[in-house]
N, C-alpha and C. Protein backbone atom coordinates (compact mmCIF):
# COMPACT_ATOMS: atom_id res chain seq x y z
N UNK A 1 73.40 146.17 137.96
CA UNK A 1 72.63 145.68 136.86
C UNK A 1 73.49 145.78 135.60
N UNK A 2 73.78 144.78 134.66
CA UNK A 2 74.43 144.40 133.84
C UNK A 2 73.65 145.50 132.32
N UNK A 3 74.51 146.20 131.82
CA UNK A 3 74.23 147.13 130.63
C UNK A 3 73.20 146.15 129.26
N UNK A 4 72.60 146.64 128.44
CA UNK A 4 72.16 146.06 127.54
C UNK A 4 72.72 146.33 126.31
N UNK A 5 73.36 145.34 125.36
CA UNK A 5 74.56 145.85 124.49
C UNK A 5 73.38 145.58 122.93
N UNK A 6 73.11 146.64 122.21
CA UNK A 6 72.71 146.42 120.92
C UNK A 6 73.74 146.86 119.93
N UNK A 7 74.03 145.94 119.28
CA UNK A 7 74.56 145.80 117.61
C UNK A 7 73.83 146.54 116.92
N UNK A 8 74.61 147.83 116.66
CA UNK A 8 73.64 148.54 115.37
C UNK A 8 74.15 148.39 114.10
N UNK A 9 73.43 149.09 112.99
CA UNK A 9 73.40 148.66 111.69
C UNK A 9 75.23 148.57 111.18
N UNK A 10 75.96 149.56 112.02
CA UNK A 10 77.46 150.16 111.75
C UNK A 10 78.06 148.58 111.95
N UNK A 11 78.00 148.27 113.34
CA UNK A 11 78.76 146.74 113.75
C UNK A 11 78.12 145.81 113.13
N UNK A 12 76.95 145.55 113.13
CA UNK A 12 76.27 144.60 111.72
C UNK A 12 76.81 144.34 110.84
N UNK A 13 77.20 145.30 110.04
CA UNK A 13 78.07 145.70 108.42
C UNK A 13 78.98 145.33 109.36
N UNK A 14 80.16 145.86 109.71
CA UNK A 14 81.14 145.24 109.91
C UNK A 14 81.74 144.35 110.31
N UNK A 15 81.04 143.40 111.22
CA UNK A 15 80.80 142.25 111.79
C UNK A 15 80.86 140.60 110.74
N UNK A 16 80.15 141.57 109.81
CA UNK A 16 79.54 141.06 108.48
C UNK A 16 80.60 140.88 107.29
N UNK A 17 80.80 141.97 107.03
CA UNK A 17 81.96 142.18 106.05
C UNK A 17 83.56 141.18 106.88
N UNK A 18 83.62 141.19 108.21
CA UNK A 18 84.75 140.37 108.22
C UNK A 18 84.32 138.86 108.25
N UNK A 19 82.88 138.59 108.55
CA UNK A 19 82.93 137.05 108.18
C UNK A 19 83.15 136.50 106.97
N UNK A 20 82.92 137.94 106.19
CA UNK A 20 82.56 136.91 104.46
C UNK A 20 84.33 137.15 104.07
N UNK A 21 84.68 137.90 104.69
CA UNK A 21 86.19 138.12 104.21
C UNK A 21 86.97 136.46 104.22
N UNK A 22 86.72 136.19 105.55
CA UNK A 22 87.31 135.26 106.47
C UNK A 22 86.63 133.72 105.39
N UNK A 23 85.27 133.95 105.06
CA UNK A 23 84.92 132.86 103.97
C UNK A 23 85.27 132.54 102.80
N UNK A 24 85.27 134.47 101.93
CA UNK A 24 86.40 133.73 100.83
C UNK A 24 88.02 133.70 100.68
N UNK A 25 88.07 133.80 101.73
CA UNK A 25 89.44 133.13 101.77
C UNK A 25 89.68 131.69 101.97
N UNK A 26 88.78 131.35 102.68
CA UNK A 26 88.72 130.08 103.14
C UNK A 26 88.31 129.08 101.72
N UNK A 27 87.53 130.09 101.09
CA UNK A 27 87.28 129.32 99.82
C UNK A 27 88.00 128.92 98.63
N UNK A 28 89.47 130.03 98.60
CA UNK A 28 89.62 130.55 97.99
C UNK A 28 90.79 129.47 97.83
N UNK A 29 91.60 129.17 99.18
CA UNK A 29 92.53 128.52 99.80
C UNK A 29 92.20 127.11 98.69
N UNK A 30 91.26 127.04 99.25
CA UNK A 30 90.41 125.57 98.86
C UNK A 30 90.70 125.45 97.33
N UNK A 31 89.96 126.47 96.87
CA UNK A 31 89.83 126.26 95.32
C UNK A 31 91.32 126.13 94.49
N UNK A 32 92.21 127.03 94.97
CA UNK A 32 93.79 126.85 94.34
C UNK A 32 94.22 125.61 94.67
N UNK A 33 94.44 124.87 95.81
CA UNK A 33 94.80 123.85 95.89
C UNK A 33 94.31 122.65 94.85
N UNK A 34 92.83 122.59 94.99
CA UNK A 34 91.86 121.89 94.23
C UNK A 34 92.57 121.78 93.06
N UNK A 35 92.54 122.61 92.34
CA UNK A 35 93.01 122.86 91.01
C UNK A 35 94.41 122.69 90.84
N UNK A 36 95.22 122.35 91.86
CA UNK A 36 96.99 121.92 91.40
C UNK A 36 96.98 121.13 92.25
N UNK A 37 96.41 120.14 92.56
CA UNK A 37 96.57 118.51 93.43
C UNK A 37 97.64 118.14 94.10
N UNK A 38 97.99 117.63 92.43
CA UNK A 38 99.36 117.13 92.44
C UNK A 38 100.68 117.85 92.83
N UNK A 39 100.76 118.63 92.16
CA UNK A 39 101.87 119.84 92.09
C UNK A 39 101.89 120.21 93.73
N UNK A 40 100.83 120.27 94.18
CA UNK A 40 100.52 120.85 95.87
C UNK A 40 100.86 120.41 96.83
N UNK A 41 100.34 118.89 96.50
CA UNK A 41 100.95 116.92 97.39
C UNK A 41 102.48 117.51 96.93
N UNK A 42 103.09 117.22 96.20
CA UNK A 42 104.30 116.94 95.62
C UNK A 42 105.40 117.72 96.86
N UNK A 43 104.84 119.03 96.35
CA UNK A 43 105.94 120.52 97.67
C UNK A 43 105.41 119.54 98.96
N UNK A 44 104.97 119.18 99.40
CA UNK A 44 104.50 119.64 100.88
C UNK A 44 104.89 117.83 101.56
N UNK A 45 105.06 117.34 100.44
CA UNK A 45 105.46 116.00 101.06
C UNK A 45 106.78 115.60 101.05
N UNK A 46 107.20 116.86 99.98
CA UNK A 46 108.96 116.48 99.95
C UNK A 46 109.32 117.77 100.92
N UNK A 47 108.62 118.96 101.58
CA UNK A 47 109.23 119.71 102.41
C UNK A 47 109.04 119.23 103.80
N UNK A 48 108.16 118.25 104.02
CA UNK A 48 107.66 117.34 105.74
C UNK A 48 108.93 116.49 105.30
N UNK A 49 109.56 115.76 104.06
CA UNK A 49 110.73 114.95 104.30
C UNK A 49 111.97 115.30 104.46
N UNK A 50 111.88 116.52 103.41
CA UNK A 50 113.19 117.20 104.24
C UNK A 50 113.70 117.80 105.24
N UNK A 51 112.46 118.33 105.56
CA UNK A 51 112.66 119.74 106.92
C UNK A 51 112.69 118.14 108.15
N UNK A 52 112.84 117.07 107.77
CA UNK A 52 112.74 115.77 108.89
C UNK A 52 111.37 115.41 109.66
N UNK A 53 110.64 116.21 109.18
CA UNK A 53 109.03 115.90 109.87
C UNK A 53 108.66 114.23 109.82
N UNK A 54 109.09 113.98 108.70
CA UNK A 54 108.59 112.82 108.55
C UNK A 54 109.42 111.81 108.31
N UNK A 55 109.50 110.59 108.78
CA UNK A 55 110.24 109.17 108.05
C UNK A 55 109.66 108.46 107.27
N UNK A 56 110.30 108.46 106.11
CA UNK A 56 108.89 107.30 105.76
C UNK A 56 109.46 106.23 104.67
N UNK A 57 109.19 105.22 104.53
CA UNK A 57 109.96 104.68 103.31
C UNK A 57 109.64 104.70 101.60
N UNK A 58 108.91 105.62 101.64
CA UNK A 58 108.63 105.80 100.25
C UNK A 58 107.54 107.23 100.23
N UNK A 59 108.46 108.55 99.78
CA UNK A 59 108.11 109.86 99.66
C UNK A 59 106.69 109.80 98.47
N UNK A 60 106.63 108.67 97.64
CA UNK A 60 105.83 108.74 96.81
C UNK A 60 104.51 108.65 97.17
N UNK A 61 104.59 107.69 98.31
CA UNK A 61 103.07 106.85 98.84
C UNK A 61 102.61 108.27 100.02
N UNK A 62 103.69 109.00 100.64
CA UNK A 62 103.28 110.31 101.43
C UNK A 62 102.22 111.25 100.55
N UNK A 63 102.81 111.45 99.25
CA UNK A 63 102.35 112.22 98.22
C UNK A 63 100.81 112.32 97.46
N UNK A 64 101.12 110.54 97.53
CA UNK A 64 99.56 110.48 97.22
C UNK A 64 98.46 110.49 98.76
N UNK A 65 99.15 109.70 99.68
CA UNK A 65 98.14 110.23 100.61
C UNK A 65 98.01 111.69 101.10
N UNK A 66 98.76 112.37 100.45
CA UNK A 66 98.35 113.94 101.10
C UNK A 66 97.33 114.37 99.90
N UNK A 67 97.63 113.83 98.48
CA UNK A 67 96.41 114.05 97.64
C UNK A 67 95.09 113.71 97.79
N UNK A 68 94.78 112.76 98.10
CA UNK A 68 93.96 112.12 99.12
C UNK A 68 93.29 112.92 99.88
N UNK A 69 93.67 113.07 100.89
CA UNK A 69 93.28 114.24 101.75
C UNK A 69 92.81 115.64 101.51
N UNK A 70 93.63 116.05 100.26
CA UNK A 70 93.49 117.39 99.50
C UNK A 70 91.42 117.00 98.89
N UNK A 71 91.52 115.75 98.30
CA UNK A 71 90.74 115.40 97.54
C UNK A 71 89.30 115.49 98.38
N UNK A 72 89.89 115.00 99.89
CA UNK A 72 88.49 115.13 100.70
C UNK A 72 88.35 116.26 101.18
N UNK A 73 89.03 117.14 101.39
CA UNK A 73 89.08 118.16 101.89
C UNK A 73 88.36 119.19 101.16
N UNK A 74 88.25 119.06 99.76
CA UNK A 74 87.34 119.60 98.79
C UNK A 74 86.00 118.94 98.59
N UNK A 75 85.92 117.88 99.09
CA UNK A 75 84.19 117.43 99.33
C UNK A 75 84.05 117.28 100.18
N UNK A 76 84.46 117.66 101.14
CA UNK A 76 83.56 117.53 102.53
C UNK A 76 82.83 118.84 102.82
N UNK A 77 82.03 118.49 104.09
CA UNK A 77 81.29 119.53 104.09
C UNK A 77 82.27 120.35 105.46
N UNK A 78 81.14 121.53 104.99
CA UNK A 78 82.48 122.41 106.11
C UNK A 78 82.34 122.06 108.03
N UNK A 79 81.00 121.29 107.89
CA UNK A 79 80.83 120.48 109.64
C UNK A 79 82.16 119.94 109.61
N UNK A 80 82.17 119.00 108.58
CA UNK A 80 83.64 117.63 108.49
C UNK A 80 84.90 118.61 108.93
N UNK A 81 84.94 119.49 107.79
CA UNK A 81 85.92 119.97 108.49
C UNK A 81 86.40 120.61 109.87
N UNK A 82 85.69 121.48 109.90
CA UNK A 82 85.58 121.71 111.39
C UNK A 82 86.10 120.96 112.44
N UNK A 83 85.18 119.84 112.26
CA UNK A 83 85.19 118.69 113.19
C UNK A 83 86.67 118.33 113.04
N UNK A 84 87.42 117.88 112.10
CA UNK A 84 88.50 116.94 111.67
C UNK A 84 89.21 118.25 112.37
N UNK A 85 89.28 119.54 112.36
CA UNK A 85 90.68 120.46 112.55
C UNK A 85 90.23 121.07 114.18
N UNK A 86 89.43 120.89 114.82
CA UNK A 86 89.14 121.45 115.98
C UNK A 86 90.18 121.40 116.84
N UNK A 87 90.75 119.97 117.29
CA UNK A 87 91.57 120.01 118.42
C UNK A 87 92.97 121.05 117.61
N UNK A 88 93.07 121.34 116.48
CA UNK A 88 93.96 122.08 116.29
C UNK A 88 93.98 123.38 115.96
N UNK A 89 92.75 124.06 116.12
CA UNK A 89 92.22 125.23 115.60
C UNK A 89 93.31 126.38 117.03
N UNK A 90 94.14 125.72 117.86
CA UNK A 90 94.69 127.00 118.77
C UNK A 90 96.07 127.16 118.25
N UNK A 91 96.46 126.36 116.97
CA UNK A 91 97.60 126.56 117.19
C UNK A 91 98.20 127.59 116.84
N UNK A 92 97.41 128.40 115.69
CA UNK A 92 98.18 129.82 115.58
C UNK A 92 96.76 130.35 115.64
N UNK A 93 96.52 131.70 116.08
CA UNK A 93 95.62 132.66 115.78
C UNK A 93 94.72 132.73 114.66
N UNK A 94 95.20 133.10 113.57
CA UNK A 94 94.29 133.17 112.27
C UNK A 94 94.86 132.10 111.14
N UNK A 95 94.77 131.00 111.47
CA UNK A 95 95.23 129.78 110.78
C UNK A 95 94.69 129.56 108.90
N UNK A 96 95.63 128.83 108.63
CA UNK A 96 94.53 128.73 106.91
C UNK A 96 94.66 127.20 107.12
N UNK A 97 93.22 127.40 106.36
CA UNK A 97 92.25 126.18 106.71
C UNK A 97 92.88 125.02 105.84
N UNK A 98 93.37 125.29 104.96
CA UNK A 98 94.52 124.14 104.22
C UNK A 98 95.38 123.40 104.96
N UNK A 99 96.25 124.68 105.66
CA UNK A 99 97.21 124.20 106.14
C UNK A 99 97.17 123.24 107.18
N UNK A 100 95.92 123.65 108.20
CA UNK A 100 95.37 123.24 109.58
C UNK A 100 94.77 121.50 109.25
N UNK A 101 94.05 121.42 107.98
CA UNK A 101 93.39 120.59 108.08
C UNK A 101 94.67 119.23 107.37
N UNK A 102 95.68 119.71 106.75
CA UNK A 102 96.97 118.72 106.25
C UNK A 102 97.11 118.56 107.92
N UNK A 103 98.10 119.34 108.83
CA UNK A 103 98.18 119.18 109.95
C UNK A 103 97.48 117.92 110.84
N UNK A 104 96.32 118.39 110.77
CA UNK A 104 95.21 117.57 111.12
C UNK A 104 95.48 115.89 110.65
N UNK A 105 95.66 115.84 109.08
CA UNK A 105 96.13 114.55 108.45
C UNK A 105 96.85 113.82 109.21
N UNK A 106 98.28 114.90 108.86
CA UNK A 106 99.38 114.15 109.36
C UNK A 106 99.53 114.00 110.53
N UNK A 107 99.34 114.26 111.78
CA UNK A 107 98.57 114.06 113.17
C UNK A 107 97.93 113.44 113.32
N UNK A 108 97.09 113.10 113.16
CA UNK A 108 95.98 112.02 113.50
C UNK A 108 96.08 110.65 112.59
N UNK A 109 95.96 110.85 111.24
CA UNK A 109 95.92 109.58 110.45
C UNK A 109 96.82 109.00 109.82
N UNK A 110 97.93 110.54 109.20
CA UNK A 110 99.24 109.54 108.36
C UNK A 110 99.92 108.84 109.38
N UNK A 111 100.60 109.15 110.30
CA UNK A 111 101.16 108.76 111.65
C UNK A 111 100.76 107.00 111.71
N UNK A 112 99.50 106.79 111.18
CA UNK A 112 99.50 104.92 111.60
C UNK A 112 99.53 104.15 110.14
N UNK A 113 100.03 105.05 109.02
CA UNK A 113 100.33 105.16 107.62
C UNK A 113 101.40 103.34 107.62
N UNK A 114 101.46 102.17 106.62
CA UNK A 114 102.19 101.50 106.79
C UNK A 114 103.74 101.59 106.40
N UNK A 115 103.53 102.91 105.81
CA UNK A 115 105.13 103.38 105.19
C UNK A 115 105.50 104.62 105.88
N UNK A 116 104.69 104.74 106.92
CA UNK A 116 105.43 105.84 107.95
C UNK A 116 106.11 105.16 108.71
N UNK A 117 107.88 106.19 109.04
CA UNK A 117 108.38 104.94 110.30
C UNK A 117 107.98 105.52 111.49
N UNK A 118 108.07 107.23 111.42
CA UNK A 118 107.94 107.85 112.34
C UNK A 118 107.41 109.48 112.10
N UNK A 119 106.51 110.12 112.47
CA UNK A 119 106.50 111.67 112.52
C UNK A 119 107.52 112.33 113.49
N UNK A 120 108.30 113.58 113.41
CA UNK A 120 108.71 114.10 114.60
C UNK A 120 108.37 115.62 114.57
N UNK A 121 108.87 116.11 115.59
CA UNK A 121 108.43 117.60 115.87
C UNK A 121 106.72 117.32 116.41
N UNK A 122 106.82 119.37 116.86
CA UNK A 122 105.08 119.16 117.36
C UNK A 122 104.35 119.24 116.70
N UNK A 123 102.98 119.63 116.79
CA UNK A 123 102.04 120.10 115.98
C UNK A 123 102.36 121.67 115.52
N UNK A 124 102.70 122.64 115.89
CA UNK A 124 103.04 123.42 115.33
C UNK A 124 104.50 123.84 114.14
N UNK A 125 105.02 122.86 114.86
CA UNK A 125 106.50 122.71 113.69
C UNK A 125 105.78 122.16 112.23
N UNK A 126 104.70 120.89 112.52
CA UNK A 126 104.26 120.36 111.06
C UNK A 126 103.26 121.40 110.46
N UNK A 127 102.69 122.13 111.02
CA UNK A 127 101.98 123.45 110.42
C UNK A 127 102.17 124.49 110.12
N UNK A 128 103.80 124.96 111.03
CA UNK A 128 104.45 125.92 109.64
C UNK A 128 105.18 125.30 108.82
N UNK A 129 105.52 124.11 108.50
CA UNK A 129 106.08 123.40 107.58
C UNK A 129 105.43 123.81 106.29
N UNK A 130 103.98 123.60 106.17
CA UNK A 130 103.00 122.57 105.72
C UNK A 130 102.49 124.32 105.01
N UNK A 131 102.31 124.98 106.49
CA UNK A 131 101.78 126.45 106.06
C UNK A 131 102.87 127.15 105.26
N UNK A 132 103.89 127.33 104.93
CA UNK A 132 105.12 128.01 104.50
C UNK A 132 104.65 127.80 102.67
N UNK A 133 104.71 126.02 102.30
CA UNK A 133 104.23 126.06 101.16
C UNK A 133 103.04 126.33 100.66
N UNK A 134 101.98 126.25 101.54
CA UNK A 134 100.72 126.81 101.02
C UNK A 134 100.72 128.22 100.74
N UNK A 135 101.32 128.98 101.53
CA UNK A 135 101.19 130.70 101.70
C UNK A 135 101.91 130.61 100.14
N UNK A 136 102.85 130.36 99.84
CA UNK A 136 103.78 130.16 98.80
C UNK A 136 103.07 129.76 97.58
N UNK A 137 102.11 128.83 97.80
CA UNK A 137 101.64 128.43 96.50
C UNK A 137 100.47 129.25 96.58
N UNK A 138 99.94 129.88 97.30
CA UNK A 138 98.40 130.72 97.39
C UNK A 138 98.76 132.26 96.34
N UNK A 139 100.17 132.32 96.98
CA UNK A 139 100.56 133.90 96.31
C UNK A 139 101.63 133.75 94.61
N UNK A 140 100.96 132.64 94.03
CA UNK A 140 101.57 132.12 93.02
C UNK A 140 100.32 132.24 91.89
């Protein structure tokens, strides 16, 4: 006969305290970006061109579509997101939701972009790319 497991008030609280941890961060991620757009697009579209992630014929038009994305990524609701970063939610352990959901972008939608020639590397090469400047601009 299988044990009966109750959550008491101790794992409750703590259970608790790491979701909301895990939320404002998630929020938090969100809100810095929000607030430097441009400056944010700018790093992360000239480090996918240099580090070779990306081909594209014009670094400018990358830039704004990653603003773009930044832009929805701050009004959507958190279902959308979810939804949009799921198939990529294994790629590292405790992922930031910035980074995952650019990933997500450039994977799924910039890729049929008319000034993309080509993406290379995997999904995890474009998400520590992508993650390197976010961590960078988060602790700024």
């Amino acid at each position: 006969m299988g044990k009966t497991f109750h959550v008491g008030n101790r794992e409750a609280t703590l259970l608790s305290k790491i979701e909301s941890s895990k939320e404002r961060e998630r929020y938090r991620s969100i809100h810095v970006v929000r607030d430097n757009v441009d400056m944010f697009s700018n790093k992360v579209s000239m480090k996918l061109v240099e580090d070779g992630l990306i081909e594209t014929v014009s670094k400018n038009t990358i830039q704004e579509q990653i603003a773009k994305a930044i832009d929805t990524l701050c009004k959507a609701e958190d279902f959308d997101i979810d939804f949009q970063i799921a198939p990529f939610r294994a790629i590292v352990q405790n992922p930031n939701i910035v980074s995952l959901y650019l990933t997500a972008f450039v994977v799924e939608k910039l890729i049929n972009h008319k000034d993309v020639i080509e993406i290379y590397g995997s999904d995890e090469d474009i998400y520590f790319c992508i993650n390197k400047i976010t961590t960078q601009f988060l602790a700024e």
